[in-house]
N, C-alpha and C. Protein backbone atom coordinates (compact mmCIF):
# COMPACT_ATOMS: atom_id res chain seq x y z
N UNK A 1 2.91 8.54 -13.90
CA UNK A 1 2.55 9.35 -15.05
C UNK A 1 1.03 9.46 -15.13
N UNK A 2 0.53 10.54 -15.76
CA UNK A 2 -0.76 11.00 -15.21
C UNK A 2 -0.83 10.14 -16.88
N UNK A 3 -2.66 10.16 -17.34
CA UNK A 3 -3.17 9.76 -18.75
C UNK A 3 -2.68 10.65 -19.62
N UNK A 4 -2.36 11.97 -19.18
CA UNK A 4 -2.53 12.94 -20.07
C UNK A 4 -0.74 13.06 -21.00
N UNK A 5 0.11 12.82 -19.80
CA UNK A 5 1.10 12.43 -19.94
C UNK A 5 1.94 11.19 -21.25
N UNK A 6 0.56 10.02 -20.73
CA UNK A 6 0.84 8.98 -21.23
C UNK A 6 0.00 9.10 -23.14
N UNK A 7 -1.19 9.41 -23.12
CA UNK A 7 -1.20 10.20 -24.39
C UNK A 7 -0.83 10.90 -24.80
N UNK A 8 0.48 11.62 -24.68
CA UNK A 8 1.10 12.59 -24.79
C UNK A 8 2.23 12.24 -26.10
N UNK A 9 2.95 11.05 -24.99
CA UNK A 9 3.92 10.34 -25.47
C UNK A 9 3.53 9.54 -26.49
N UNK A 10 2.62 8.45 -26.31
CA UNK A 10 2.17 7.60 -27.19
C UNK A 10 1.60 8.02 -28.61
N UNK A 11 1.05 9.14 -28.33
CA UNK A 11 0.72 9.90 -29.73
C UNK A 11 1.90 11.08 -30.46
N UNK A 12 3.31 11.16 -29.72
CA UNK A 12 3.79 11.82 -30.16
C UNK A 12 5.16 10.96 -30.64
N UNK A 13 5.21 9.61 -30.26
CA UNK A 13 6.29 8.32 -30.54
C UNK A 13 5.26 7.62 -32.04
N UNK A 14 3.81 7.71 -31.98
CA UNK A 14 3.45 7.31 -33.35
C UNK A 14 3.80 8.47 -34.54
N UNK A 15 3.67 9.46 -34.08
CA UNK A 15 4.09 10.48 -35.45
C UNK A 15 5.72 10.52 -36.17
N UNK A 16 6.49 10.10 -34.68
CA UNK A 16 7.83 9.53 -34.89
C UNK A 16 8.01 8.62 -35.79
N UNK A 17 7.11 7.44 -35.42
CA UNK A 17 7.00 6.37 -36.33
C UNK A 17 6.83 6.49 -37.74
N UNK A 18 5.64 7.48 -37.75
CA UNK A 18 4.77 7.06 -38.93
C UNK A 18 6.25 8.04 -39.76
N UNK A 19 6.71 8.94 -39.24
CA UNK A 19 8.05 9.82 -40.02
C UNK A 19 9.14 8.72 -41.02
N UNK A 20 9.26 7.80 -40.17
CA UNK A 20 9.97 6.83 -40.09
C UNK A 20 9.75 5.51 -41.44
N UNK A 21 9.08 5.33 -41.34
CA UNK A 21 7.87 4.33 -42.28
C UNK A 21 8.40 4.45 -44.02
N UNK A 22 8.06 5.90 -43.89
CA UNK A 22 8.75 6.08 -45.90
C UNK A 22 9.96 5.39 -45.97
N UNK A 23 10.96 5.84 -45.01
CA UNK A 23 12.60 5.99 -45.59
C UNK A 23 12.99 4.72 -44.93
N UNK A 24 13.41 4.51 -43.83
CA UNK A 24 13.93 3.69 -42.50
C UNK A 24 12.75 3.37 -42.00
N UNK A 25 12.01 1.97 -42.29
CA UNK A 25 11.08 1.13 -41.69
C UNK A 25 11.65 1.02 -40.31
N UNK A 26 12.85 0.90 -40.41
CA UNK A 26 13.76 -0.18 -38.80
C UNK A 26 13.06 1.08 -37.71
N UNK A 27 14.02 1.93 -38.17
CA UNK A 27 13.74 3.49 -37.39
C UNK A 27 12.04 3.58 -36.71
N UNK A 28 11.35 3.34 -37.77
CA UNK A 28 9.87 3.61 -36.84
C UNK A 28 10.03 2.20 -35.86
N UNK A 29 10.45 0.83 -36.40
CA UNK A 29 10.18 -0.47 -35.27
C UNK A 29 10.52 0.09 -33.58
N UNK A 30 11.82 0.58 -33.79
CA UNK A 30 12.90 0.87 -32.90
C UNK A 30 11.98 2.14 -32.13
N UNK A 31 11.56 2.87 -33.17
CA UNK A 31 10.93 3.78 -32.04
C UNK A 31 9.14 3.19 -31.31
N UNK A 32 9.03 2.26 -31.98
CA UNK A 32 7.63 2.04 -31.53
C UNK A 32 8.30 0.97 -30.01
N UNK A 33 9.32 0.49 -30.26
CA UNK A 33 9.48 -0.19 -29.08
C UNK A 33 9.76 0.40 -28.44
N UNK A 34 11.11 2.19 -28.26
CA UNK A 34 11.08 2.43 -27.28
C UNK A 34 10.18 3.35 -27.10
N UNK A 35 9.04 3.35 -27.07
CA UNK A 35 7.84 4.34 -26.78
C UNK A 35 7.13 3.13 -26.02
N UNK A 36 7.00 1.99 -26.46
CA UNK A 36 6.05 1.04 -25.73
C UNK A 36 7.06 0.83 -23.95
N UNK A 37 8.21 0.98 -24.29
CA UNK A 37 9.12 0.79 -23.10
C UNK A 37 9.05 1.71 -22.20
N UNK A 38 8.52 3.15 -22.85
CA UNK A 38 8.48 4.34 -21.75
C UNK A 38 6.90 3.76 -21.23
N UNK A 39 6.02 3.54 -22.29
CA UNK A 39 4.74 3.70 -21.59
C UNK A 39 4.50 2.73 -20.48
N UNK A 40 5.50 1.48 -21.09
CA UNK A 40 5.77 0.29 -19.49
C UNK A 40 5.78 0.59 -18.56
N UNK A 41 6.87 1.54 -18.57
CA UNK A 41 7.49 2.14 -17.32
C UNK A 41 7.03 2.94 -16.99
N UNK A 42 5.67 3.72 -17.26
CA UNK A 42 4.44 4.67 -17.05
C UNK A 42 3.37 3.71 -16.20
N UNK A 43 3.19 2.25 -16.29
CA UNK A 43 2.20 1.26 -15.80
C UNK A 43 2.95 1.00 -14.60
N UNK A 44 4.21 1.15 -14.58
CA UNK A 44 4.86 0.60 -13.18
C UNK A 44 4.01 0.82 -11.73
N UNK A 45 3.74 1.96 -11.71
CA UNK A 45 3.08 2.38 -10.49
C UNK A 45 1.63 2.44 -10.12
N UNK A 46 1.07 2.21 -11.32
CA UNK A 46 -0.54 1.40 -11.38
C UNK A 46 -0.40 0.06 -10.88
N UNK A 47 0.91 -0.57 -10.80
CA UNK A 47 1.08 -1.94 -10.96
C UNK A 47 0.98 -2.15 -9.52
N UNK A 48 2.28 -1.25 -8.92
CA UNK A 48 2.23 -1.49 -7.36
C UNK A 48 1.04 -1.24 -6.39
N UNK A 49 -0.09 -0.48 -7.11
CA UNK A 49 -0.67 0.21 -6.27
C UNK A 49 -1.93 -1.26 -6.58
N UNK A 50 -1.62 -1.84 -7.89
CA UNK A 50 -2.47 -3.50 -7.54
C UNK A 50 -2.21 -4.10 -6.95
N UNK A 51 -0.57 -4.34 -6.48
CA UNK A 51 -0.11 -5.15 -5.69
C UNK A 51 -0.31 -5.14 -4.50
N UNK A 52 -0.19 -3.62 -3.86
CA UNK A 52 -0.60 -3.20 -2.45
C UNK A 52 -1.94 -3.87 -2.49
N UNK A 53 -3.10 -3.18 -3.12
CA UNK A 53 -4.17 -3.97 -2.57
C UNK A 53 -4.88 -5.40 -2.74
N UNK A 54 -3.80 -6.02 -3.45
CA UNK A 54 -4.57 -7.15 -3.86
C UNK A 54 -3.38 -7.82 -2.18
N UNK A 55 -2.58 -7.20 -1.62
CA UNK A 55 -1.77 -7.42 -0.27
C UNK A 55 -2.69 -7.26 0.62
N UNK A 56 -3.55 -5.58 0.92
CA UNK A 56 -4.49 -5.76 1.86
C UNK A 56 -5.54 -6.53 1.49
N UNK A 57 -6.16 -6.98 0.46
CA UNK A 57 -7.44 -7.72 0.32
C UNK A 57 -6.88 -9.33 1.04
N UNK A 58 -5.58 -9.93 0.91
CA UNK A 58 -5.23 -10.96 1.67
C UNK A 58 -5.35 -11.16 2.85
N UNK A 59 -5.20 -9.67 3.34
CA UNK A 59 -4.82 -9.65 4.82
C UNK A 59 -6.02 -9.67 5.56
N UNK A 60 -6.98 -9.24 4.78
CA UNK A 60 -8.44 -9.05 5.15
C UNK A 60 -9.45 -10.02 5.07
N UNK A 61 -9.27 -11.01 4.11
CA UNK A 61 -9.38 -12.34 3.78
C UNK A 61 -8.61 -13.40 3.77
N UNK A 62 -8.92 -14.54 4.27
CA UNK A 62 -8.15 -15.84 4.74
C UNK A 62 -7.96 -16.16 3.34
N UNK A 63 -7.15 -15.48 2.39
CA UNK A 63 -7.07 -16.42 1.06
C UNK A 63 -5.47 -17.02 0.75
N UNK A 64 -4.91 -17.66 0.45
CA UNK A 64 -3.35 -18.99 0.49
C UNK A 64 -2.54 -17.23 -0.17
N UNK A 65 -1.75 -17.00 0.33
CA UNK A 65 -0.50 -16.42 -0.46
C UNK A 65 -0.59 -17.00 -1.96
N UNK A 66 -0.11 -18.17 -1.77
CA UNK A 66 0.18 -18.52 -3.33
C UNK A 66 -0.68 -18.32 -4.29
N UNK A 67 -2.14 -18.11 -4.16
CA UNK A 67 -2.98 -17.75 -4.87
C UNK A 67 -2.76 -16.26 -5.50
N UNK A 68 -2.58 -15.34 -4.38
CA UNK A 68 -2.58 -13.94 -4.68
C UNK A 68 -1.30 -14.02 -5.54
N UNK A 69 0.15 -14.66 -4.92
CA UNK A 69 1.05 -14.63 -6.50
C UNK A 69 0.79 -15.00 -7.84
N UNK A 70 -0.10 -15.85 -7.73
CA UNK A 70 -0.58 -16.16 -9.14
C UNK A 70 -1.18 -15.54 -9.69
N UNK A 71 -2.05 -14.89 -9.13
CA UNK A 71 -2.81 -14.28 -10.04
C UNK A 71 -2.14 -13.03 -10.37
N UNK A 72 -0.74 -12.40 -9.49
CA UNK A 72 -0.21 -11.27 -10.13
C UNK A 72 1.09 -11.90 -11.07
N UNK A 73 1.21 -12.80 -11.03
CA UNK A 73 1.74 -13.25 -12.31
C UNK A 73 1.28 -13.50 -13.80
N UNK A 74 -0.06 -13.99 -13.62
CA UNK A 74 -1.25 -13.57 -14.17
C UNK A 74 -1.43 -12.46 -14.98
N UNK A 75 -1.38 -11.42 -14.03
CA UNK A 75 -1.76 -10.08 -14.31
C UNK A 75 -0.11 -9.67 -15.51
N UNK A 76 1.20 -10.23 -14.73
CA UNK A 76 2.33 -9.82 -15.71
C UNK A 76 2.32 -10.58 -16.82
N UNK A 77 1.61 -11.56 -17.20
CA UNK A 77 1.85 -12.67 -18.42
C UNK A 77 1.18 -11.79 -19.00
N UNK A 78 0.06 -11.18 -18.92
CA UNK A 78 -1.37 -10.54 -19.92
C UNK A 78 -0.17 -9.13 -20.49
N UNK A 79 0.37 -8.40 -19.55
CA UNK A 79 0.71 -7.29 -19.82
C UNK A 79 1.89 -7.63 -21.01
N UNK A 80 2.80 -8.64 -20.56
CA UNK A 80 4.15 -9.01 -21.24
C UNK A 80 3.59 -9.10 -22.63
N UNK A 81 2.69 -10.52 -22.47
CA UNK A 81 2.44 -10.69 -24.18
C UNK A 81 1.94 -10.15 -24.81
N UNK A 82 0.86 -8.96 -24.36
CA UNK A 82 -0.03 -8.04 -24.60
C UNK A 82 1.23 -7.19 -25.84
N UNK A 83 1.94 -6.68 -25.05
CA UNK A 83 2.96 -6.03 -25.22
C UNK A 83 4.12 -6.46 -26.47
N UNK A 84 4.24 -7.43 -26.10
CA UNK A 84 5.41 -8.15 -27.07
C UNK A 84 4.23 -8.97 -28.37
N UNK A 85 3.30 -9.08 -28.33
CA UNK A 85 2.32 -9.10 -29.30
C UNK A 85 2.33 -7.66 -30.33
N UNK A 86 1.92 -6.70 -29.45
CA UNK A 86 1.21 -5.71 -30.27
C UNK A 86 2.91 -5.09 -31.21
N UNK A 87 4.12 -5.29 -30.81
CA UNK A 87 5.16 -5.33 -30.96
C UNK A 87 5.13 -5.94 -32.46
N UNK A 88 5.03 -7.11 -32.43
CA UNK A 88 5.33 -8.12 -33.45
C UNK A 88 4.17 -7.83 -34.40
N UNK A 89 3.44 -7.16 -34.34
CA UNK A 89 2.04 -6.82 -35.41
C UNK A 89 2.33 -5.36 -36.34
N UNK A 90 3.14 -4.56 -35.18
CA UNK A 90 2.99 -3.02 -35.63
C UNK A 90 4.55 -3.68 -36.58
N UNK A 91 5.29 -4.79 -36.29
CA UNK A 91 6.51 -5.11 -37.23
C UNK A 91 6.05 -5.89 -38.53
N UNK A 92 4.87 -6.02 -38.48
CA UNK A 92 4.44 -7.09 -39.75
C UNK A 92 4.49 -8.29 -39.90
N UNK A 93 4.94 -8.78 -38.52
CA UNK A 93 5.18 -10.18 -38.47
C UNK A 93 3.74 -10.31 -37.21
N UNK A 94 2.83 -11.12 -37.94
CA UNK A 94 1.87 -10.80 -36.86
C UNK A 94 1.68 -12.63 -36.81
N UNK A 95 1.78 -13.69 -37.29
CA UNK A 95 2.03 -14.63 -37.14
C UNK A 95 2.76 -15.16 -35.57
N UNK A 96 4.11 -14.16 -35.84
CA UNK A 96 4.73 -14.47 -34.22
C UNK A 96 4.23 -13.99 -33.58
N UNK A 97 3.92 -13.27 -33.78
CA UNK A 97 2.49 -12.42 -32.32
C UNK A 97 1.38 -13.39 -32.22
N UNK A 98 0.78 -14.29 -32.60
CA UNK A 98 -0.16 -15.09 -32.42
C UNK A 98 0.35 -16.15 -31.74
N UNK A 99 1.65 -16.55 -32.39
CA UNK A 99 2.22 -17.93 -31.47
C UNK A 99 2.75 -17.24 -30.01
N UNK A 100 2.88 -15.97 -29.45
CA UNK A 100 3.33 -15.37 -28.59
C UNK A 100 1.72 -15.37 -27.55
N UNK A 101 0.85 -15.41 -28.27
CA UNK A 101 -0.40 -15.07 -27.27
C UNK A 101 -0.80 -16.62 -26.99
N UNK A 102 -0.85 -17.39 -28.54
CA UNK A 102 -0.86 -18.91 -27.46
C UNK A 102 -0.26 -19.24 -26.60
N UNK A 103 0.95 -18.85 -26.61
CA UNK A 103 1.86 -19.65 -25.63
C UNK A 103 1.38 -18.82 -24.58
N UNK A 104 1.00 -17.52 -24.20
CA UNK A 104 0.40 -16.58 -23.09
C UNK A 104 -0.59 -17.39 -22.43
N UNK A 105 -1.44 -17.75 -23.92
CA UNK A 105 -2.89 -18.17 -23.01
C UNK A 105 -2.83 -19.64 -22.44
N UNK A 106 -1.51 -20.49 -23.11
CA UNK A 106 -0.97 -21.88 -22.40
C UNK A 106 -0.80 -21.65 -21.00
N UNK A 107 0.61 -20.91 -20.77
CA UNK A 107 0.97 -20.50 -19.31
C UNK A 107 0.12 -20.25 -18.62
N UNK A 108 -0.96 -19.09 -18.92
CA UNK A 108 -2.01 -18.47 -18.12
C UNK A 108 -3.09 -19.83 -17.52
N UNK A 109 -3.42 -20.39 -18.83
CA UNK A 109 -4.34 -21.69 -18.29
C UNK A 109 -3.18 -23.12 -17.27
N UNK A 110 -1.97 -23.14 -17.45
CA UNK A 110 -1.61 -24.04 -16.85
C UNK A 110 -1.30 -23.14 -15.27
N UNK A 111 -0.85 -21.87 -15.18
CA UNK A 111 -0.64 -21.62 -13.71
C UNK A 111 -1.80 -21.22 -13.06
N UNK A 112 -2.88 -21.02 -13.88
CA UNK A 112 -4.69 -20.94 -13.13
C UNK A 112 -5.10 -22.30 -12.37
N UNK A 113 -4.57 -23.39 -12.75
CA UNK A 113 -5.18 -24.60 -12.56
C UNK A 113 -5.28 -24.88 -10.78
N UNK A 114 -4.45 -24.39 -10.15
CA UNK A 114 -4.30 -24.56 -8.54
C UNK A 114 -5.27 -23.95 -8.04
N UNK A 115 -5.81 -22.62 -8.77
CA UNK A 115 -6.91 -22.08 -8.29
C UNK A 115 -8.38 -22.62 -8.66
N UNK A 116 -8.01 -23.08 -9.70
CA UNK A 116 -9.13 -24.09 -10.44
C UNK A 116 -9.69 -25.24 -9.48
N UNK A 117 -8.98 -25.48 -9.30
CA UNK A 117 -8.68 -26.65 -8.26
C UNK A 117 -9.41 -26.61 -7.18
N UNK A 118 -8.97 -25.38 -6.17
CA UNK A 118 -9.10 -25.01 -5.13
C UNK A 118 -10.87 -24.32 -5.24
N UNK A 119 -10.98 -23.87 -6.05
CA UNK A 119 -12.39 -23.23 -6.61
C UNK A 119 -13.40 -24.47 -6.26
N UNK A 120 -13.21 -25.36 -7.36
CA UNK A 120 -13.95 -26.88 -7.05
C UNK A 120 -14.12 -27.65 -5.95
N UNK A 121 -12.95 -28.00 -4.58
CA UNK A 121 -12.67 -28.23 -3.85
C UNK A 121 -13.72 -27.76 -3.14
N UNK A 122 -13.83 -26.44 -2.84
CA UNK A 122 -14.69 -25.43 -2.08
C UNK A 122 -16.23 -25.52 -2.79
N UNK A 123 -16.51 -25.69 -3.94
CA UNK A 123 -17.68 -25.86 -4.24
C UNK A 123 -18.23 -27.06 -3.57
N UNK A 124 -17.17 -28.43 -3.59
CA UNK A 124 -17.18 -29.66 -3.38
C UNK A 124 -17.81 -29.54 -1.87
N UNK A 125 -17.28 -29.08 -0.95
CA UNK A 125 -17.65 -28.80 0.53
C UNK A 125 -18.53 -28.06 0.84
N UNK A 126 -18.97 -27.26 -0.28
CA UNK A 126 -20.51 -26.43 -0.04
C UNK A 126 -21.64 -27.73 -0.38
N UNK A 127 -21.34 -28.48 -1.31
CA UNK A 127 -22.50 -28.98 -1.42
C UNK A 127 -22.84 -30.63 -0.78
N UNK A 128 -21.53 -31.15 0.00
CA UNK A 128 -21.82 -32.06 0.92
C UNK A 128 -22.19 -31.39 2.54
């Protein structure tokens, strides 16, 4: 999906919403999620085209596989909670959206740590 596309939708699923809001609150939730679900599925192919190259940047550099999965897991934790955050805010419950981004930024800092690791390691051998 081109930008133009994707502002298209996104500004034409909020007017849905905001329709929604007076009478049937549920009605705008329901549509703000499935508008956030099309625009997901609008990122899909930005996604692969990170994946491809963060594939050739491996291939081109001696860097561990497991690193490059992490960090595109990485990349899906930010988008998920990003997502299921802004979800729980536009519902009024923005509390669970906060305990949704800690627990984001938990995961994110506990599956970084191998690279953390490995970062130091390599500093460690530059400077002996």
């Amino acid at each position: 999906m081109s930008i133009i596309q994707i502002a298209g939708v996104g500004v034409i699923g909020t007017l849905l919403a905001l329709q929604f809001k007076s009478g049937k609150s549920e009605y705008g939730i329901y549509t703000v999620i499935a508008i956030s679900l099309v625009l997901f599925y609008g990122m899909k192919d930005r996604l692969i085209v990170i994946e491809e190259a963060m594939q050739t940047i491996s291939s081109l550099v001696t860097i561990n596989a497991s690193y490059i999965q992490i960090l595109l897991k990485l990349i899906g934790i930010t988008y998920i909670a990003e997502f299921a955050t802004g979800i729980c805010r536009d519902a009024g419950y923005s509390t669970i959206g906060c305990q949704i981004e800690i627990f984001s930024k938990l995961t994110i800092l506990a599956l970084s740590m191998p690279i953390l690791e490995a970062l130091l390691l390599t500093i460690k051998e530059f400077l002996q």
